[in-house]
N, C-alpha and C. Protein backbone atom coordinates (compact mmCIF):
# COMPACT_ATOMS: atom_id res chain seq x y z
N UNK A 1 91.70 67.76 88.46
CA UNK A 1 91.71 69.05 87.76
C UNK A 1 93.15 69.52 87.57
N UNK A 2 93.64 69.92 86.53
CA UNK A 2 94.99 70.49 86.19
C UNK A 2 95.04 72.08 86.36
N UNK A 3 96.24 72.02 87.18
CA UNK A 3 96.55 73.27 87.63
C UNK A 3 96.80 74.37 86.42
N UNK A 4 96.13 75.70 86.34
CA UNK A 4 96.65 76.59 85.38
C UNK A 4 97.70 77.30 84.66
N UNK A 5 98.67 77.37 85.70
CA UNK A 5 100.04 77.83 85.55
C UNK A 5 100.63 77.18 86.75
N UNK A 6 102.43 77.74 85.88
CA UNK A 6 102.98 76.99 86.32
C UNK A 6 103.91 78.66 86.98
N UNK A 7 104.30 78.70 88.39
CA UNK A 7 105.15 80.22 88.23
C UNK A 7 106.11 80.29 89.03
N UNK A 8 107.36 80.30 88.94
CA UNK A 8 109.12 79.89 89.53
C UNK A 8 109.33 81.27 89.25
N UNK A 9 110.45 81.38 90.15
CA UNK A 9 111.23 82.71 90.41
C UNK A 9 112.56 82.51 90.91
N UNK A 10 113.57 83.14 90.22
CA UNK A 10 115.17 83.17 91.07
C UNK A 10 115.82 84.56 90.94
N UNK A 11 117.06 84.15 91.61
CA UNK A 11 117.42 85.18 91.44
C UNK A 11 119.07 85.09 91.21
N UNK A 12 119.36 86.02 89.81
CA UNK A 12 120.52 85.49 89.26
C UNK A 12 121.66 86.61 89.17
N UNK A 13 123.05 85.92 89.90
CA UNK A 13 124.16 86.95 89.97
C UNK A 13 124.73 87.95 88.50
N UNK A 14 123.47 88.64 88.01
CA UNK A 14 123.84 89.41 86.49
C UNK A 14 123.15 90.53 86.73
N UNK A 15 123.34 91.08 85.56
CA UNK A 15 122.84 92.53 85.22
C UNK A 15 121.33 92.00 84.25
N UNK A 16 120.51 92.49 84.41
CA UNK A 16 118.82 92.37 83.73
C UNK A 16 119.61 92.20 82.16
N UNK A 17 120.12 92.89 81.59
CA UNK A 17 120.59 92.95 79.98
C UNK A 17 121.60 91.65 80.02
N UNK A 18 122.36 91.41 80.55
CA UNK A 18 122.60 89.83 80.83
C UNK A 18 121.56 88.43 80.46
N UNK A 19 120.95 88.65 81.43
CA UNK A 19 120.18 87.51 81.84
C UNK A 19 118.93 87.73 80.65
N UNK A 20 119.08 88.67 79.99
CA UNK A 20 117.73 88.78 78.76
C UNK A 20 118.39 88.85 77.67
N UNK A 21 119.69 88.89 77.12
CA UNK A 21 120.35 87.96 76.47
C UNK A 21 120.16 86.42 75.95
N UNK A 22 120.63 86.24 77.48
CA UNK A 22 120.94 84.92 77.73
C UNK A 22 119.61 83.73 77.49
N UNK A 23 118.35 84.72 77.90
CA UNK A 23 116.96 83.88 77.55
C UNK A 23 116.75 84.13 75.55
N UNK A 24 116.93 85.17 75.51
CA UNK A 24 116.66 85.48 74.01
C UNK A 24 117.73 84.91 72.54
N UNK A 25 118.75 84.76 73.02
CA UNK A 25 119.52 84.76 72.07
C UNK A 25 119.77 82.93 72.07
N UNK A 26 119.65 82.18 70.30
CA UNK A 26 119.64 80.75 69.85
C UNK A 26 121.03 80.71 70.83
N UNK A 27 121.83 81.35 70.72
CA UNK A 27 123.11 80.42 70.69
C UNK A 27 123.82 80.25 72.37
N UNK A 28 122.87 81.40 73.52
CA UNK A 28 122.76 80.85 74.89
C UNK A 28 121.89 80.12 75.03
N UNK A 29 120.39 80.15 74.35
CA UNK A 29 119.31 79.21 74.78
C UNK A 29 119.70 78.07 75.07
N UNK A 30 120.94 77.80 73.86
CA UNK A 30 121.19 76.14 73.83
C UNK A 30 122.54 75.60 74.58
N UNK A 31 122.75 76.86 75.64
CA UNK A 31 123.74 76.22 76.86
C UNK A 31 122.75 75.91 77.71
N UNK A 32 121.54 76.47 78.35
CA UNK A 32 121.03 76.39 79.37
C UNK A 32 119.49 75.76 79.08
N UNK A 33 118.99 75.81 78.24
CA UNK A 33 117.46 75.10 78.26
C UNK A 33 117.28 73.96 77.26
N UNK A 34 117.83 74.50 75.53
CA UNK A 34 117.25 73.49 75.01
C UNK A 34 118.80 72.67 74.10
N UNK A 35 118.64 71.51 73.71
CA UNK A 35 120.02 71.28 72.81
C UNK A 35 120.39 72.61 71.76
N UNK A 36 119.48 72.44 71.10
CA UNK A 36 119.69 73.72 69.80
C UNK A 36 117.89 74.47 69.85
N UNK A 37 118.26 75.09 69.04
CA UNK A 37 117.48 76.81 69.28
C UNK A 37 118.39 77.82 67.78
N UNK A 38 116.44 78.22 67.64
CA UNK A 38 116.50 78.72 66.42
C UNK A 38 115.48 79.59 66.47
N UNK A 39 115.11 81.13 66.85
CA UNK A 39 114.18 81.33 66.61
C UNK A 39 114.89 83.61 66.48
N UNK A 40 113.66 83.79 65.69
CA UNK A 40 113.52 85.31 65.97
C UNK A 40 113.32 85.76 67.43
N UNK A 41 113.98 86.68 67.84
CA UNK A 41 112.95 87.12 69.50
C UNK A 41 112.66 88.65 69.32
N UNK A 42 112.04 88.49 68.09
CA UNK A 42 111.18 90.04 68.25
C UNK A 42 109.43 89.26 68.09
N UNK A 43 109.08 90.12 68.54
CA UNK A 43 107.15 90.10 68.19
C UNK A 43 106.70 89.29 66.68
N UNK A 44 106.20 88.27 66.73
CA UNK A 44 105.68 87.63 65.81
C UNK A 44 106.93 86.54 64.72
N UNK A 45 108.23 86.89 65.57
CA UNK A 45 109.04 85.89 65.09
C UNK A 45 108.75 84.57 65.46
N UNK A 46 109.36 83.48 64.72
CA UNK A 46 109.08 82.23 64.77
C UNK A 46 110.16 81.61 65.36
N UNK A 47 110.12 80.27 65.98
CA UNK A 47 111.39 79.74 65.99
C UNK A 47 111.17 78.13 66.44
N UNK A 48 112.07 77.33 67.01
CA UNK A 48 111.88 75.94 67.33
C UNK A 48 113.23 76.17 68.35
N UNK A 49 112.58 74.95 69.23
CA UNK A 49 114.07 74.49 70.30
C UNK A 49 113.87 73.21 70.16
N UNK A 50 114.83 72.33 70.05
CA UNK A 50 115.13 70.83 70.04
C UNK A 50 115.69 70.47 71.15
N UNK A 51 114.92 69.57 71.61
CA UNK A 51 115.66 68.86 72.68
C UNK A 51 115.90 67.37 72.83
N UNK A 52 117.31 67.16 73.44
CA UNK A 52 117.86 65.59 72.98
C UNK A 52 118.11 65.41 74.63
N UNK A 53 119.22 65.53 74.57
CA UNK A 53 119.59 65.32 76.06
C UNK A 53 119.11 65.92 77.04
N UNK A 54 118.24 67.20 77.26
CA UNK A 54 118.07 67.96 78.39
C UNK A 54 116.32 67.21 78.90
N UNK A 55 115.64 66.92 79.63
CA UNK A 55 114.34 67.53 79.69
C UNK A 55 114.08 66.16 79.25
N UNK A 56 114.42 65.32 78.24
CA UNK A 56 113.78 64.28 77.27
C UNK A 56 114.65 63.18 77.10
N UNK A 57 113.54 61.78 76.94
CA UNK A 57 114.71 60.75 76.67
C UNK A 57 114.23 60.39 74.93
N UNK A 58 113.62 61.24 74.27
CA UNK A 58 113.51 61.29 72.78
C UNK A 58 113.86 62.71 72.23
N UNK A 59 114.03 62.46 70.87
CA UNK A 59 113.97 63.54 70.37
C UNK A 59 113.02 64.22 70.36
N UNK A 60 112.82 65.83 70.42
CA UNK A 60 111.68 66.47 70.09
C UNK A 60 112.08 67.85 69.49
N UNK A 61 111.14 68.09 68.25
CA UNK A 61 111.61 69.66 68.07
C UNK A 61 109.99 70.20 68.48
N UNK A 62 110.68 71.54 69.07
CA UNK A 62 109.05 72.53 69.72
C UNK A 62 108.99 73.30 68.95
N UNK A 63 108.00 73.70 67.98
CA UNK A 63 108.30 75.19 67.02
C UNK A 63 107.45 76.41 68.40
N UNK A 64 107.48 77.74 68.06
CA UNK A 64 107.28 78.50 68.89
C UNK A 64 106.55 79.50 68.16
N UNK A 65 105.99 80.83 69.04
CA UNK A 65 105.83 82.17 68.27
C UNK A 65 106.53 83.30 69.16
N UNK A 66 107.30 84.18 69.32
CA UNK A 66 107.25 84.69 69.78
C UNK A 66 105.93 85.72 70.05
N UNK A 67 105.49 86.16 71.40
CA UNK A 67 104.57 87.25 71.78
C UNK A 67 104.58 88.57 72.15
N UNK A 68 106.06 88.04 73.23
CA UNK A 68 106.29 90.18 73.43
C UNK A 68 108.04 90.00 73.87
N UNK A 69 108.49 91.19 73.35
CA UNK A 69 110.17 91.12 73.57
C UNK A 69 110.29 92.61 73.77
N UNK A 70 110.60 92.88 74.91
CA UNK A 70 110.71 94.14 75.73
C UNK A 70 112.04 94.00 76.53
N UNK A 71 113.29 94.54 75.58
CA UNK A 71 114.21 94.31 76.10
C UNK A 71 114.65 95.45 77.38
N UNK A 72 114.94 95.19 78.67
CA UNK A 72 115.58 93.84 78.79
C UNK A 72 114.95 93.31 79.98
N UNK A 73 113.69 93.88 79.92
CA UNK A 73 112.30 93.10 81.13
C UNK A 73 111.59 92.05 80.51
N UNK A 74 111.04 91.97 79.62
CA UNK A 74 110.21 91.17 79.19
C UNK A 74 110.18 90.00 78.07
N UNK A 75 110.32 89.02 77.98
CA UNK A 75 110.27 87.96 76.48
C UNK A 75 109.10 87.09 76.72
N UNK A 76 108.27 86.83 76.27
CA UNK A 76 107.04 85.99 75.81
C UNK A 76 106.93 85.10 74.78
N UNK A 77 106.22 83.87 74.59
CA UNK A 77 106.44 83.09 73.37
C UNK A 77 104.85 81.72 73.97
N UNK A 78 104.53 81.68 72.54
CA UNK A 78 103.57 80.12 72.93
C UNK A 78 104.17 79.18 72.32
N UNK A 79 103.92 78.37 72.66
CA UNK A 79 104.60 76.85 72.10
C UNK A 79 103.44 76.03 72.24
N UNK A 80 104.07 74.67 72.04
CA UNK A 80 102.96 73.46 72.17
C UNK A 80 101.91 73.36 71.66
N UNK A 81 101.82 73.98 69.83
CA UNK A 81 100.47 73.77 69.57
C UNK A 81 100.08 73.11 68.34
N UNK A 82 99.25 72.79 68.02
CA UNK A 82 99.41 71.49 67.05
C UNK A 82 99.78 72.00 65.58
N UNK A 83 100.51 71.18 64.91
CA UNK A 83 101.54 71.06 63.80
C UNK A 83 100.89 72.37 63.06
N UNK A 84 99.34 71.91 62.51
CA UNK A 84 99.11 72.50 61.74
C UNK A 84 98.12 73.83 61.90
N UNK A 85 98.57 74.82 63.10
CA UNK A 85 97.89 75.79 63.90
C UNK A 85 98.76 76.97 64.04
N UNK A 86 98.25 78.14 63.93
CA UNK A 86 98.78 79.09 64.74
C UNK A 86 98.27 79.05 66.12
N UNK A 87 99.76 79.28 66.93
CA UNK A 87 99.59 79.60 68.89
C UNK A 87 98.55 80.49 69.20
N UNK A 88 97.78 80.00 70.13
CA UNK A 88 97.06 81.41 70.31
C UNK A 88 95.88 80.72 71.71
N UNK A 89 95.14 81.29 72.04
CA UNK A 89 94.80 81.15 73.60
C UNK A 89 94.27 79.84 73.63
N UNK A 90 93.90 78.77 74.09
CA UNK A 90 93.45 77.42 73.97
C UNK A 90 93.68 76.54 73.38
N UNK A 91 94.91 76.48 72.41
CA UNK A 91 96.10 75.58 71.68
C UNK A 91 96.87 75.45 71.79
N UNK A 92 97.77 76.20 72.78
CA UNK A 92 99.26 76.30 73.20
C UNK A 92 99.46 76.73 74.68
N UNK A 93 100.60 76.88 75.00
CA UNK A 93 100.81 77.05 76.38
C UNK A 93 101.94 78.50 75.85
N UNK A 94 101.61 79.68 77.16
CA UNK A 94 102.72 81.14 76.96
C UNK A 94 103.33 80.64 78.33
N UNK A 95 104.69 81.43 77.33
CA UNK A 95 105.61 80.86 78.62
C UNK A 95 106.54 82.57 78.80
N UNK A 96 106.26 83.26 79.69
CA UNK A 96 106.52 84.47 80.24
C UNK A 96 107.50 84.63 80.95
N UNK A 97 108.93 85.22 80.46
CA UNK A 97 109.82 85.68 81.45
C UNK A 97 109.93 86.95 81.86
N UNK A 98 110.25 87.16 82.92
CA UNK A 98 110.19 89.10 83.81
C UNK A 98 111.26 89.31 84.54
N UNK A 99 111.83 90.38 84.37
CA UNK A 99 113.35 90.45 84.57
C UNK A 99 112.93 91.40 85.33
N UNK A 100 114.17 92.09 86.38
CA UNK A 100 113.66 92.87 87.23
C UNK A 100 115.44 93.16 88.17
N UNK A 101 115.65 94.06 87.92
CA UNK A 101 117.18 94.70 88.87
C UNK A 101 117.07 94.33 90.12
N UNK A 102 118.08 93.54 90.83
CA UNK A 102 117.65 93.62 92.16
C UNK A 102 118.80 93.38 92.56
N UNK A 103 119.67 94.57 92.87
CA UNK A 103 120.79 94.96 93.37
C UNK A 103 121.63 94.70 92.33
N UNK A 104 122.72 94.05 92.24
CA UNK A 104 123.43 93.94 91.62
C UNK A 104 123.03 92.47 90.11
N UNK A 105 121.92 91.93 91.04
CA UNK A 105 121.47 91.04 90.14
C UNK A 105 120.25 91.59 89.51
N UNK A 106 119.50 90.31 89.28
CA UNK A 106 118.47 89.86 88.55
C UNK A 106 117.39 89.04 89.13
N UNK A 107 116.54 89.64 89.18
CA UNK A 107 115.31 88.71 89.68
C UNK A 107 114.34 88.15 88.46
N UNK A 108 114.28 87.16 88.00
CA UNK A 108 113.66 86.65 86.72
C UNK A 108 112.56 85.93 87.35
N UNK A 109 111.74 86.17 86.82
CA UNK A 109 110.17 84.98 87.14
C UNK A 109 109.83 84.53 85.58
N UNK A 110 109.38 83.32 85.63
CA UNK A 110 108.74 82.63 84.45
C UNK A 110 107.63 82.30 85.48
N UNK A 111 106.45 82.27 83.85
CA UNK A 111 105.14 82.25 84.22
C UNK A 111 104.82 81.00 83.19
N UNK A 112 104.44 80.11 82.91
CA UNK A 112 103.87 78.83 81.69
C UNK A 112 102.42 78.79 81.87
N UNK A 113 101.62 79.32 81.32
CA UNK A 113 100.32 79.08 81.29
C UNK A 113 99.48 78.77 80.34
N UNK A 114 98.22 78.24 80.89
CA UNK A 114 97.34 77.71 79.50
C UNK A 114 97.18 76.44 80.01
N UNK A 115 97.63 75.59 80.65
CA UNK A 115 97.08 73.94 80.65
C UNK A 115 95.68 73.93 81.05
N UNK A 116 95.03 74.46 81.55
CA UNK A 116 93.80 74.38 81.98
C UNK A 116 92.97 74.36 80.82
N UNK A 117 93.31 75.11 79.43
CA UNK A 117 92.59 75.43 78.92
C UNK A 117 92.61 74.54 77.39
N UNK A 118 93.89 73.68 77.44
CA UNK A 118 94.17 72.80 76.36
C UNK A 118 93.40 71.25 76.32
N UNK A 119 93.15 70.92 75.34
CA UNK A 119 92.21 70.22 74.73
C UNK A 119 93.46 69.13 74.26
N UNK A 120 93.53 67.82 74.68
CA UNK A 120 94.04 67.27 74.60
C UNK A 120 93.69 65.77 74.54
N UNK A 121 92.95 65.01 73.89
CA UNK A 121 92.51 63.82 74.18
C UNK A 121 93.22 62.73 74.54
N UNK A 122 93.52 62.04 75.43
CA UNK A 122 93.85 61.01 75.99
C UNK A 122 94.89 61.24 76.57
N UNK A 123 95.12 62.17 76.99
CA UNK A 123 96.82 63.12 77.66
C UNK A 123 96.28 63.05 78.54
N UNK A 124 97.37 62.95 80.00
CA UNK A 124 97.54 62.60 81.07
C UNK A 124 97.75 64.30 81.67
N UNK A 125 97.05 65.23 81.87
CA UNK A 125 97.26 66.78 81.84
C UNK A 125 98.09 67.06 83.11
N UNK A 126 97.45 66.13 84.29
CA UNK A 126 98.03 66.39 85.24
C UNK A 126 99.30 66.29 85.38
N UNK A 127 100.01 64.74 84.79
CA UNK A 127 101.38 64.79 84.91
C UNK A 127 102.24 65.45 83.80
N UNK A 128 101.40 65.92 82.62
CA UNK A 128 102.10 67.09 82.09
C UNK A 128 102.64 68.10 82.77
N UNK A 129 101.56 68.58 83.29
CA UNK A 129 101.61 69.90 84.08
C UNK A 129 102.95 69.60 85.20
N UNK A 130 102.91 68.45 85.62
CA UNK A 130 104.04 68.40 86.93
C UNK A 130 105.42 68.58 86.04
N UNK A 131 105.49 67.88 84.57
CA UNK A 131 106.41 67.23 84.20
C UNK A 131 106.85 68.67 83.77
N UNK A 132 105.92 69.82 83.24
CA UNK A 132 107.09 70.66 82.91
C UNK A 132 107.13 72.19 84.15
N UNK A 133 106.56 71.86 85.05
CA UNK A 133 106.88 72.43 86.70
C UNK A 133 108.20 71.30 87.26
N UNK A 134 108.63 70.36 86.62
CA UNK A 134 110.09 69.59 87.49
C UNK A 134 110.86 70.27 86.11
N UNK A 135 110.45 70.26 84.70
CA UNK A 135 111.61 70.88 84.20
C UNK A 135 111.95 72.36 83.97
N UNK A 136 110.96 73.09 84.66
CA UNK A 136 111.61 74.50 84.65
C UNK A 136 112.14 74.65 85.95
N UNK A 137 112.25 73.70 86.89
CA UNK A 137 113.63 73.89 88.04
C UNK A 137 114.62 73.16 87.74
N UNK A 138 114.35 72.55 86.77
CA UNK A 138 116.34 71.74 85.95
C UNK A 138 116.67 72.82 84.94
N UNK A 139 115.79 73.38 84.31
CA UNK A 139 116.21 74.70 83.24
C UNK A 139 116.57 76.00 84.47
N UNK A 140 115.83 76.30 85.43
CA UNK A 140 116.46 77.50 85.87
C UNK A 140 117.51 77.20 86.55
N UNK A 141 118.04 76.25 87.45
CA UNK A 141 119.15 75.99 87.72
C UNK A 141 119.89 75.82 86.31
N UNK A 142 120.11 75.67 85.53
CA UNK A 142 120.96 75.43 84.74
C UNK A 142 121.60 76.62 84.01
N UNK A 143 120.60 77.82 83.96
CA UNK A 143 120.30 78.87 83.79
C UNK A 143 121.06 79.49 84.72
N UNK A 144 120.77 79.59 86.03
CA UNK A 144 121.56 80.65 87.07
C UNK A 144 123.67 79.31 87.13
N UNK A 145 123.79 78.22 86.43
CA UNK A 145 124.57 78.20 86.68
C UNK A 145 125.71 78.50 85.09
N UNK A 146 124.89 78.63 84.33
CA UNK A 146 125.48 78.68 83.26
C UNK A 146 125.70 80.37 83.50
N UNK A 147 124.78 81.09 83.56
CA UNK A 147 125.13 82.63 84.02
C UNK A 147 126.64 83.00 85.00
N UNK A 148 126.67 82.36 86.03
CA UNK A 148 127.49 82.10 86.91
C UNK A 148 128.95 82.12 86.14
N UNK A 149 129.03 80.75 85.24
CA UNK A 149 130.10 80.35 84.97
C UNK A 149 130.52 81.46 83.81
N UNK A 150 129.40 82.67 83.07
CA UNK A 150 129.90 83.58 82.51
C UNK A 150 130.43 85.02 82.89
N UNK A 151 130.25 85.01 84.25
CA UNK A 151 130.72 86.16 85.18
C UNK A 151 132.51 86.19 85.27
């Protein structure tokens, strides 16, 4: 049985408007998560992240939707859903970030959910599910160190 979500938490030496920047905006996305990044981050914007070197030993582009952008607590988005679909509950996976002051930093949690509920024929769900629970601890480290190196 494949686990439902996926849910990591850190905590990063910035200010909340920092670190929700840094998730929202193409041109940090693509220091810390994906090669390149292209998308709106308001409500119902669209976008794609490509990834070459990070995460992947092929190319891949992900198109996205954004879901909720509540600056500077909240960004939401589904991904992963087939070419010719709009995202939406049982076709895609939401991937939820939550920002939160905590002292001088930032306490961010990501939430990735939906595998339980995706329909996938001949996919291996389980080691999906692991494969992108090992890469959102190479993206959030990369994340709290790319933050770091902008302090």
């Amino acid at each position: 049985m494949t686990p439902g979500i996926i849910e990591k938490e850190i905590v990063i030496n910035a200010p909340v408007e920092t670190v929700y920047r840094v998730i929202t905006e193409p041109a940090q996305i693509s220091q810390w998560f994906s090669d390149a990044a292209d998308l709106d981050p308001a409500p119902g914007g669209e976008g794609t992240l490509t990834f070459e070197d990070r995460a992947t030993s092929q190319r891949m582009t992900v198109r996205l939707v954004v879901k909720a952008a509540e600056p500077p607590h909240r960004f939401a988005f589904r991904w992963d859903h087939p070419e010719d679909e709009r995202p939406h509950e049982g076709n895609s996976l939401l991937v939820e970030f939550t920002l939160t002051a905590e002292g001088a930093g930032t306490r961010l949690r990501v939430t990735e959910s939906g595998f339980a509920a995706l329909q996938r024929s001949g996919q291996d769900m389980t080691g999906y599910y692991e494969a992108h629970a090992k890469g959102w601890d190479a993206h959030l480290a990369s994340l709290q160190g790319y933050v770091a190196g902008q302090s």
